[in-house]
PDB file of N, CA and C in Angstrom:
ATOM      1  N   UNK A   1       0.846  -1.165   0.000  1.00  0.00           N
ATOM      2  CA  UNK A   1       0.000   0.000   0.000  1.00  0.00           C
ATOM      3  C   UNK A   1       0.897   1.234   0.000  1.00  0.00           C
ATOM      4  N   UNK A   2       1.019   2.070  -1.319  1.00  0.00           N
ATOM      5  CA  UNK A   2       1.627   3.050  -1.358  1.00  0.00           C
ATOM      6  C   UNK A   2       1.262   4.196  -0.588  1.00  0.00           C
ATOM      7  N   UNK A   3       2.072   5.029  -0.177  1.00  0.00           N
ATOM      8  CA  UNK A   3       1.274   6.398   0.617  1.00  0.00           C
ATOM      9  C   UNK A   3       1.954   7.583  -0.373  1.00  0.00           C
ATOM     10  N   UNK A   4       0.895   8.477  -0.975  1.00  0.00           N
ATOM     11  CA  UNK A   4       1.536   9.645  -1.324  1.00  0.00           C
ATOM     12  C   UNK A   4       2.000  10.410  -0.585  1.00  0.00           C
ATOM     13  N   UNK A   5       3.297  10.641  -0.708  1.00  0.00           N
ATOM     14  CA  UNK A   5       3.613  11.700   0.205  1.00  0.00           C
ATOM     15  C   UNK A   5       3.772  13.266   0.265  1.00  0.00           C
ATOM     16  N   UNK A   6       2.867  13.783  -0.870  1.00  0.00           N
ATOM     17  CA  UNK A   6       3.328  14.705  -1.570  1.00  0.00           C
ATOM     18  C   UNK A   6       2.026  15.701  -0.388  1.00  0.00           C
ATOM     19  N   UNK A   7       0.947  14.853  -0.474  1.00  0.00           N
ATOM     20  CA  UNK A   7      -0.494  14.965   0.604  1.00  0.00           C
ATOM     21  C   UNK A   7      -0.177  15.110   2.206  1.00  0.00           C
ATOM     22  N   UNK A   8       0.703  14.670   2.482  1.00  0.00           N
ATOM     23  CA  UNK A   8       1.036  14.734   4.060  1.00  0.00           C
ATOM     24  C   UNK A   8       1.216  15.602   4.484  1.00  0.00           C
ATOM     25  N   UNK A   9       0.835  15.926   5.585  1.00  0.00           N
ATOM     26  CA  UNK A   9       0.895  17.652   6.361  1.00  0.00           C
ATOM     27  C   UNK A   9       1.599  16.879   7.883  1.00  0.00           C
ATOM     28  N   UNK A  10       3.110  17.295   8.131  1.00  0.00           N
ATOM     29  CA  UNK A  10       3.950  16.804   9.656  1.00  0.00           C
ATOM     30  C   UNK A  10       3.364  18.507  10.118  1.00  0.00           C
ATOM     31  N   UNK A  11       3.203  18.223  11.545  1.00  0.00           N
ATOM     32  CA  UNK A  11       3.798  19.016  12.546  1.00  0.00           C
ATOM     33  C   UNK A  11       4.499  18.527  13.866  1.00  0.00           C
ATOM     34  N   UNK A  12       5.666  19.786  13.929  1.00  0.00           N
ATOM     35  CA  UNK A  12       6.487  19.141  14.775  1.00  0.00           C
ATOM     36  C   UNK A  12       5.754  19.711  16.092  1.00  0.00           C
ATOM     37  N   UNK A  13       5.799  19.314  17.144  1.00  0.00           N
ATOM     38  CA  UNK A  13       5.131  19.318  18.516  1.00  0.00           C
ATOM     39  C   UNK A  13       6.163  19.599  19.707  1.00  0.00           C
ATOM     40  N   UNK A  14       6.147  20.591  20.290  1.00  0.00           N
ATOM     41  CA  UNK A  14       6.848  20.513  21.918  1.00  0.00           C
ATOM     42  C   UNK A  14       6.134  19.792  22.574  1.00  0.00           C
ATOM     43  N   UNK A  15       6.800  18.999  23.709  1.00  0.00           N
ATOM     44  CA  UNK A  15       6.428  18.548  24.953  1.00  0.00           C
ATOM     45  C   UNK A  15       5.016  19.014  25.669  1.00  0.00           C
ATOM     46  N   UNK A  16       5.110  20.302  25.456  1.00  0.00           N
ATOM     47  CA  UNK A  16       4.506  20.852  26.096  1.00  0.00           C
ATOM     48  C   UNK A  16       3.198  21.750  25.604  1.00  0.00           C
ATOM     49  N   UNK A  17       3.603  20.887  24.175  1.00  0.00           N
ATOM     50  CA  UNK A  17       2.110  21.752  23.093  1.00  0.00           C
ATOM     51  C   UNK A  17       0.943  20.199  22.643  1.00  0.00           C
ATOM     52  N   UNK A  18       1.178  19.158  23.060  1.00  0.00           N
ATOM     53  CA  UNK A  18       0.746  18.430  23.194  1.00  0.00           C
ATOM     54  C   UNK A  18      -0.897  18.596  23.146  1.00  0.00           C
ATOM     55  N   UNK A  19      -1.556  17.528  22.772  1.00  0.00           N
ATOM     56  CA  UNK A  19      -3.218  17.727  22.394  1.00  0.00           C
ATOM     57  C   UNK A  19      -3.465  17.563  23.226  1.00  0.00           C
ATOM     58  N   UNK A  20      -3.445  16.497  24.607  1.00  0.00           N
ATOM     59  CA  UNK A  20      -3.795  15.829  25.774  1.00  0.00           C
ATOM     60  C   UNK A  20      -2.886  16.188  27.242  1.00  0.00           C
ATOM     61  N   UNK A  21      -3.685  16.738  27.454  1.00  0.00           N
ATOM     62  CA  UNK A  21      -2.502  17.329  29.021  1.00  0.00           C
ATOM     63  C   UNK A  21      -2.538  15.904  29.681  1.00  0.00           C
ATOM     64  N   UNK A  22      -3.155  15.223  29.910  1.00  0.00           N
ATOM     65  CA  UNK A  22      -3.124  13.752  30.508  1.00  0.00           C
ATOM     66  C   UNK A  22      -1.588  12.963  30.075  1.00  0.00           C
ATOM     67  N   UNK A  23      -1.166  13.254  29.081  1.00  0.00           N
ATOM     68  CA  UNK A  23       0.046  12.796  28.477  1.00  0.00           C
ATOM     69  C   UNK A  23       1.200  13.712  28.465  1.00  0.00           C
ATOM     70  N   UNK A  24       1.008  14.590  29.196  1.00  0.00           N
ATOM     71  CA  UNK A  24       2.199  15.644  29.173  1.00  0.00           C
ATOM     72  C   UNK A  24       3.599  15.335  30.495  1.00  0.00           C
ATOM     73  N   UNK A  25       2.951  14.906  31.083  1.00  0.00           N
ATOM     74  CA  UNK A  25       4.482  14.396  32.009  1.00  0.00           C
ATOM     75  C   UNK A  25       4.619  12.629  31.780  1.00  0.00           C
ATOM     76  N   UNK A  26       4.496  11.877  31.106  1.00  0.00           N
ATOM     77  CA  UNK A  26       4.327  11.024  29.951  1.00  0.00           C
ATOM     78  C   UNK A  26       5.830  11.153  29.696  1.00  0.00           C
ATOM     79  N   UNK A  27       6.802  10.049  30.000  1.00  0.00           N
ATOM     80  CA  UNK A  27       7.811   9.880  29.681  1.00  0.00           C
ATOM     81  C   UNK A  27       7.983   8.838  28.379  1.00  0.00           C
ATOM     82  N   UNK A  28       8.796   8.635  27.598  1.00  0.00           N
ATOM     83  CA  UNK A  28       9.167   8.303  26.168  1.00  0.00           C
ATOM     84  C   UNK A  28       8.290   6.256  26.644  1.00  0.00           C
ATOM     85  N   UNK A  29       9.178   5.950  27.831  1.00  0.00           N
ATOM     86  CA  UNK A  29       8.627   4.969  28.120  1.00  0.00           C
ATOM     87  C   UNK A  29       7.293   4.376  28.331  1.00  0.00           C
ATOM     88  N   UNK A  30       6.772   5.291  29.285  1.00  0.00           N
ATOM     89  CA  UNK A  30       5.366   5.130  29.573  1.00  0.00           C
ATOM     90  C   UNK A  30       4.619   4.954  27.653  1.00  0.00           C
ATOM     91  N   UNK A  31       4.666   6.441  27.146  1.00  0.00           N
ATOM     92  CA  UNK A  31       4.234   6.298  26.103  1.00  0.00           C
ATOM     93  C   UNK A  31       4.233   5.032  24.775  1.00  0.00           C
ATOM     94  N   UNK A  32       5.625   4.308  24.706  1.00  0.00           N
ATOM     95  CA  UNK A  32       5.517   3.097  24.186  1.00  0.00           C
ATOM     96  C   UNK A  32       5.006   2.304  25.048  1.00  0.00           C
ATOM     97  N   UNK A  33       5.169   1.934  26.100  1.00  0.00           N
ATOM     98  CA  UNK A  33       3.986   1.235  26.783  1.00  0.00           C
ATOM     99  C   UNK A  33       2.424   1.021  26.594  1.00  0.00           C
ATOM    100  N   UNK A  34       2.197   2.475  26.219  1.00  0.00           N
ATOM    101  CA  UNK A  34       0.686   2.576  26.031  1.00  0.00           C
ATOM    102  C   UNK A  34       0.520   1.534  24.797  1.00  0.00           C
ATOM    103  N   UNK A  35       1.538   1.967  23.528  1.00  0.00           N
ATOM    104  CA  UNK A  35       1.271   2.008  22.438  1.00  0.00           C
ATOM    105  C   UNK A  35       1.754   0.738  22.042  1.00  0.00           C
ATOM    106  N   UNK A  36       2.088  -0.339  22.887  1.00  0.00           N
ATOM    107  CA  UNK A  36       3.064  -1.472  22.325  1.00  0.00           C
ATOM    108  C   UNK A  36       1.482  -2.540  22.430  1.00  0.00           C
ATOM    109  N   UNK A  37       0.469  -2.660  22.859  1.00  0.00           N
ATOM    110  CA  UNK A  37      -0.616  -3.414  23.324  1.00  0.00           C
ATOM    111  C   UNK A  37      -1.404  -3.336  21.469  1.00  0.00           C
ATOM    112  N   UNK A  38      -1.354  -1.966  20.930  1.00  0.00           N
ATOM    113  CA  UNK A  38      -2.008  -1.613  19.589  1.00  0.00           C
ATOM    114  C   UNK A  38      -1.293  -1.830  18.747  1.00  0.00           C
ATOM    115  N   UNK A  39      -0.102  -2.120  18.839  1.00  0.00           N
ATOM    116  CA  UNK A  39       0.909  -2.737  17.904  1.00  0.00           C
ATOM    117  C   UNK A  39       0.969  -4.123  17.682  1.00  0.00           C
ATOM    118  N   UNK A  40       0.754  -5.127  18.844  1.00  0.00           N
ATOM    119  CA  UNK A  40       0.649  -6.344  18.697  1.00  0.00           C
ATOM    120  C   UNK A  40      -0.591  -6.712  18.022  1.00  0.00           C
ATOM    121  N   UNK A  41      -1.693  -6.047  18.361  1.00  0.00           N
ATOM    122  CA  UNK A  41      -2.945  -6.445  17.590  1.00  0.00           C
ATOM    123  C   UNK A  41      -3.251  -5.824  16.209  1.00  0.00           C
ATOM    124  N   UNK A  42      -2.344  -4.646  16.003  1.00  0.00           N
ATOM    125  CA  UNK A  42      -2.593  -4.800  13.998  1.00  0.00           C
ATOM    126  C   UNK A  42      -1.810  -5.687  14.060  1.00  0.00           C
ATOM    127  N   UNK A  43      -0.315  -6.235  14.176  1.00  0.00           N
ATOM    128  CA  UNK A  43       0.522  -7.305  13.548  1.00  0.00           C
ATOM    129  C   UNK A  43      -0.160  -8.153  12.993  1.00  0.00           C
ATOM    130  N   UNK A  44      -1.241  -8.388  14.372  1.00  0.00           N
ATOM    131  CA  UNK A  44      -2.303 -10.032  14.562  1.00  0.00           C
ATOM    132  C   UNK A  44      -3.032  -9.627  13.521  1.00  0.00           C
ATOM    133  N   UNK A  45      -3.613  -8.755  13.670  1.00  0.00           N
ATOM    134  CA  UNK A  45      -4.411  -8.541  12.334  1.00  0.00           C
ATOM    135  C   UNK A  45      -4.237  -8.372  10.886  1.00  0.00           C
ATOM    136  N   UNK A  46      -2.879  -8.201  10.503  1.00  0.00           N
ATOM    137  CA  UNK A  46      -1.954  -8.150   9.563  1.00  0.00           C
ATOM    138  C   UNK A  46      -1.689  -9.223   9.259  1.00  0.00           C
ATOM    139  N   UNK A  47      -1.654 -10.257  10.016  1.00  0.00           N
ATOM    140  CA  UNK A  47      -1.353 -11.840   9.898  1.00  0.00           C
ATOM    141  C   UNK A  47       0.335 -12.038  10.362  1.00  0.00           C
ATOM    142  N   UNK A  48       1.086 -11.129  10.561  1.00  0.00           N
ATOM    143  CA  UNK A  48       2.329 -11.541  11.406  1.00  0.00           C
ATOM    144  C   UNK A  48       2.135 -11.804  12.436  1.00  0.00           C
ATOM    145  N   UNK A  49       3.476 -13.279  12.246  1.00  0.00           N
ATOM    146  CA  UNK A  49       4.022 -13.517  13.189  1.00  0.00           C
ATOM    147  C   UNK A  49       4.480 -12.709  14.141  1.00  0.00           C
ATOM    148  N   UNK A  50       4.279 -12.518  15.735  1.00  0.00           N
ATOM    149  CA  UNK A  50       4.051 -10.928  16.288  1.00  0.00           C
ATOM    150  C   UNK A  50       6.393 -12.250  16.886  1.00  0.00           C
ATOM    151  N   UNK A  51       6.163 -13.576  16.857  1.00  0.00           N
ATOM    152  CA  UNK A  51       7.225 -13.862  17.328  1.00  0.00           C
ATOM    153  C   UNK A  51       8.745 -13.222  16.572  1.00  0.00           C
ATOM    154  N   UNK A  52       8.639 -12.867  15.395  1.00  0.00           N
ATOM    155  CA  UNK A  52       9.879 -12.503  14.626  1.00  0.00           C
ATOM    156  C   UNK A  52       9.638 -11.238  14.875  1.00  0.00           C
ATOM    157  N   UNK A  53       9.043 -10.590  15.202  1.00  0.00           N
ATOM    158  CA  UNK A  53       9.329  -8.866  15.715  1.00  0.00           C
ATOM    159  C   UNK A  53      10.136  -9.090  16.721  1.00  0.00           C
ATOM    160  N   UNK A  54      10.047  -9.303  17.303  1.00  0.00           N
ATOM    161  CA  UNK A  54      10.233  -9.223  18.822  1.00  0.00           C
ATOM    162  C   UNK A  54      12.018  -8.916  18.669  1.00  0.00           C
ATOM    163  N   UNK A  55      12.723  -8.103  19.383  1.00  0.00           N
ATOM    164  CA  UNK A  55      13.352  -7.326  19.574  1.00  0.00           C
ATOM    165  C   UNK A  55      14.653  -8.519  20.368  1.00  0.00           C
ATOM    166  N   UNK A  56      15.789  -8.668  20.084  1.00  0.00           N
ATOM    167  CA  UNK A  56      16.695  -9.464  19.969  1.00  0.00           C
ATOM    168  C   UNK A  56      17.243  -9.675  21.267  1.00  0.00           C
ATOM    169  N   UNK A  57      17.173 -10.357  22.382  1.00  0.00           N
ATOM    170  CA  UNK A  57      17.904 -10.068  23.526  1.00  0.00           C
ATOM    171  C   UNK A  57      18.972 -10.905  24.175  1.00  0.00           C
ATOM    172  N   UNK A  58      20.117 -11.590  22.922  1.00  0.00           N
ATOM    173  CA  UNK A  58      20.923 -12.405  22.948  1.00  0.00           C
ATOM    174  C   UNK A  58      21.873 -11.546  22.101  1.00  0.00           C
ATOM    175  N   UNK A  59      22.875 -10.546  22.469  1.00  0.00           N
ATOM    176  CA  UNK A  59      23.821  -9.834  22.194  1.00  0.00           C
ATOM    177  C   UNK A  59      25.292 -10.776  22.136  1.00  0.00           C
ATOM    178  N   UNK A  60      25.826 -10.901  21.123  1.00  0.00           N
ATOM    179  CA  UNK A  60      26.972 -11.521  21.132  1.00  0.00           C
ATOM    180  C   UNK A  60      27.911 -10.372  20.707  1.00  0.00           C
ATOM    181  N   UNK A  61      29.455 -10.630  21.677  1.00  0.00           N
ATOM    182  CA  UNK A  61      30.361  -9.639  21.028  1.00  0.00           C
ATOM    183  C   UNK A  61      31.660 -10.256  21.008  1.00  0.00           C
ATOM    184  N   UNK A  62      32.491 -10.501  19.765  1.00  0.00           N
ATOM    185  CA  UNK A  62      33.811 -11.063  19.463  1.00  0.00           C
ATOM    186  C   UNK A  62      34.400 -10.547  19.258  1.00  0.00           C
ATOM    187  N   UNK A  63      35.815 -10.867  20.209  1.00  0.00           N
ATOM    188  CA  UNK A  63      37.132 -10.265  20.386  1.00  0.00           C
ATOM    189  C   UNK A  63      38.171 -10.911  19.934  1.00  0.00           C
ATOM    190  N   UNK A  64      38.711 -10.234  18.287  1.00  0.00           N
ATOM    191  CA  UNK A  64      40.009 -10.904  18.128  1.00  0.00           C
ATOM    192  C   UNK A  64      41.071 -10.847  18.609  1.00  0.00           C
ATOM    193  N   UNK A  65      41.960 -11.850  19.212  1.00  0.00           N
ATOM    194  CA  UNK A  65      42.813 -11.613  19.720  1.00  0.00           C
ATOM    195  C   UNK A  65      44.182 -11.171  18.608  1.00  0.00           C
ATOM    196  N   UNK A  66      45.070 -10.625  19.071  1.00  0.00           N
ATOM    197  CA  UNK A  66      46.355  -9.972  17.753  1.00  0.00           C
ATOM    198  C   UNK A  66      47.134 -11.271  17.801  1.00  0.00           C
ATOM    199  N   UNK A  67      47.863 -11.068  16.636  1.00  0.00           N
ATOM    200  CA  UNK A  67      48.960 -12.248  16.446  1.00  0.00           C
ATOM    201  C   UNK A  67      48.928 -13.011  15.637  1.00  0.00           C
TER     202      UNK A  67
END
């Protein structure tokens, strides 16, 4: 599904110009919090697998040794 982008109207927003004062001391966290519950259910509804999103939490890091 293409989106024209030529039609799009951004505005950028302060903290503190916000639509909802309820969300104004609303830290970055809280806010994905809200928003991570409506994300899993379009996926579902999208038909993804919500398991291959899911965010990697087995970090490997290799150190060559010289010589």
């Amino acid at each position: 599904m293409a989106v024209n982008r030529k039609n799009l109207r951004v505005r950028v927003l302060e903290r503190h110009e916000g639509f909802d004062d309820d969300l104004k001391d609303a830290t970055p966290a809280d806010r994905i919090a809200m928003v991570w519950p409506l994300t899993v259910d379009v996926w579902a509804f999208m038909g993804y697998d919500i398991a291959q999103y899911r965010l990697s939490r087995h970090i490997v890091r290799v150190i060559h040794r010289e010589g």
